[in-house]
Protein backbone atom coordinates (compact mmCIF):
# COMPACT_ATOMS: atom_id res chain seq x y z
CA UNK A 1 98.88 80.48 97.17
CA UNK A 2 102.67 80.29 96.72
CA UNK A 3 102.71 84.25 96.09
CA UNK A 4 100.80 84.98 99.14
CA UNK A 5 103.60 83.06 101.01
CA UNK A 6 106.09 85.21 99.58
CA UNK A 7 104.17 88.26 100.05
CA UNK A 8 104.07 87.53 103.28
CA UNK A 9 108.00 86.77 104.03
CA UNK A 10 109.27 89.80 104.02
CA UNK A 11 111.87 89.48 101.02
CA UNK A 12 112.22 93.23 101.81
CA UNK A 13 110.55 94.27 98.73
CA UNK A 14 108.68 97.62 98.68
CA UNK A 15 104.55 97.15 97.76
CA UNK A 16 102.10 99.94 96.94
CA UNK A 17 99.51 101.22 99.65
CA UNK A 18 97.15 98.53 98.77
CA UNK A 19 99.29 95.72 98.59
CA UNK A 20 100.68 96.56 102.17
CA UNK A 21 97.16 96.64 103.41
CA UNK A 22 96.24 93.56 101.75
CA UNK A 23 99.12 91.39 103.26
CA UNK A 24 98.50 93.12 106.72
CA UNK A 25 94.69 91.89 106.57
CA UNK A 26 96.06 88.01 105.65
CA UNK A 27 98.47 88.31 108.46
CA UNK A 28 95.57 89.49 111.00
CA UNK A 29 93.32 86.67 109.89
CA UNK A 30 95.89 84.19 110.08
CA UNK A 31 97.04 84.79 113.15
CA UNK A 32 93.44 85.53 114.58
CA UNK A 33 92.17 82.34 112.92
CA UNK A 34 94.72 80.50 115.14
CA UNK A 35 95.77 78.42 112.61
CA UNK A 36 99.64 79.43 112.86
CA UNK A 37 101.71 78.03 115.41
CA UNK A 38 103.25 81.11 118.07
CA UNK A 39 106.86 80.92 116.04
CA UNK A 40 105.13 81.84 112.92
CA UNK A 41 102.73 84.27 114.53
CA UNK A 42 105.68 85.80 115.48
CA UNK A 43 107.44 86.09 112.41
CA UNK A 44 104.42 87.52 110.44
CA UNK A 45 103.94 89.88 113.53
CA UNK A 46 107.55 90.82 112.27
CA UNK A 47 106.30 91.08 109.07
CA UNK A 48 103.46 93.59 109.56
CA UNK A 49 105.70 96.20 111.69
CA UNK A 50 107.71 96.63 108.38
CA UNK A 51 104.06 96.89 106.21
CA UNK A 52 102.91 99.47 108.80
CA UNK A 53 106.24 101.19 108.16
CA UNK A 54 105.98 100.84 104.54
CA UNK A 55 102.40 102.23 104.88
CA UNK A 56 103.65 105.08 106.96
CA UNK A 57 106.24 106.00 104.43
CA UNK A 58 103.94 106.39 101.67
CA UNK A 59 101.21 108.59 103.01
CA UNK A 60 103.59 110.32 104.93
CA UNK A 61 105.06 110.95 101.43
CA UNK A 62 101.59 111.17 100.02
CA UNK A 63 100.95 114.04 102.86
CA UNK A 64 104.06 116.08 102.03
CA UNK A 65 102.54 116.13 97.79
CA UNK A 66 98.93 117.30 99.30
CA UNK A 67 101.56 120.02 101.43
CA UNK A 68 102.84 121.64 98.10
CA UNK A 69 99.55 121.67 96.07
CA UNK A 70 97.59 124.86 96.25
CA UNK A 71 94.43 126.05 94.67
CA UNK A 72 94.16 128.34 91.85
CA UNK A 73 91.90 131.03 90.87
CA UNK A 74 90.13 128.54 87.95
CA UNK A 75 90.08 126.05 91.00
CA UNK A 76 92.41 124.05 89.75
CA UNK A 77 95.58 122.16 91.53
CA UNK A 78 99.06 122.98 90.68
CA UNK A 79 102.26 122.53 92.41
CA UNK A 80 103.21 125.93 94.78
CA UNK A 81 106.49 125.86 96.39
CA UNK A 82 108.61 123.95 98.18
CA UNK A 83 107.75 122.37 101.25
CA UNK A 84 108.63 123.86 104.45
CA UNK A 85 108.96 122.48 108.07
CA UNK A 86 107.72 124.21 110.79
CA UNK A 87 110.54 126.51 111.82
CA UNK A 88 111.25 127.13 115.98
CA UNK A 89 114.20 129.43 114.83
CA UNK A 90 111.43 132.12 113.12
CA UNK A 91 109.81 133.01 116.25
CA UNK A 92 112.78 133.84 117.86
């Protein structure tokens, strides 16, 4: 119980995928259950904006690894490139 109250602070420490998704489902329930006063609802309202950016970051991250992985012949997956952002300047 004390580590879910920590996880659920906000000590700024990073947490995998699951981990963020975990905490954001507590905070949901807690705050649905109504068992959390509105200054504390608040605060873990705080709290899950910076999961959902933490969650953001990784799959956007996640997204750009998928971005450089291309197909072989055998069928296999191997790293092709380097990433590129669309590019307004090309059509031009």
């Amino acid at each position: 119980m004390a580590k879910q109250k920590q996880d659920e602070a906000g000590d700024g420490q990073k947490v995998t995928f699951e981990e963020a998704l975990e905490q954001l489902e507590r905070i949901v329930e807690r705050i649905e259950s109504g068992e959390v006063s509105l200054e504390e609802s608040i605060e873990k309202y705080a709290r899950g904006i910076e999961l959902i950016k933490q969650c953001r970051s990784i799959l956007e991250e996640a997204e750009r690894k998928i971005q450089v992985l291309a197909e072989t012949e055998a069928g296999e997956l191997t790293p092709s490139g380097e990433l590129s952002e669309p590019d307004d300047e090309q059509d031009a």
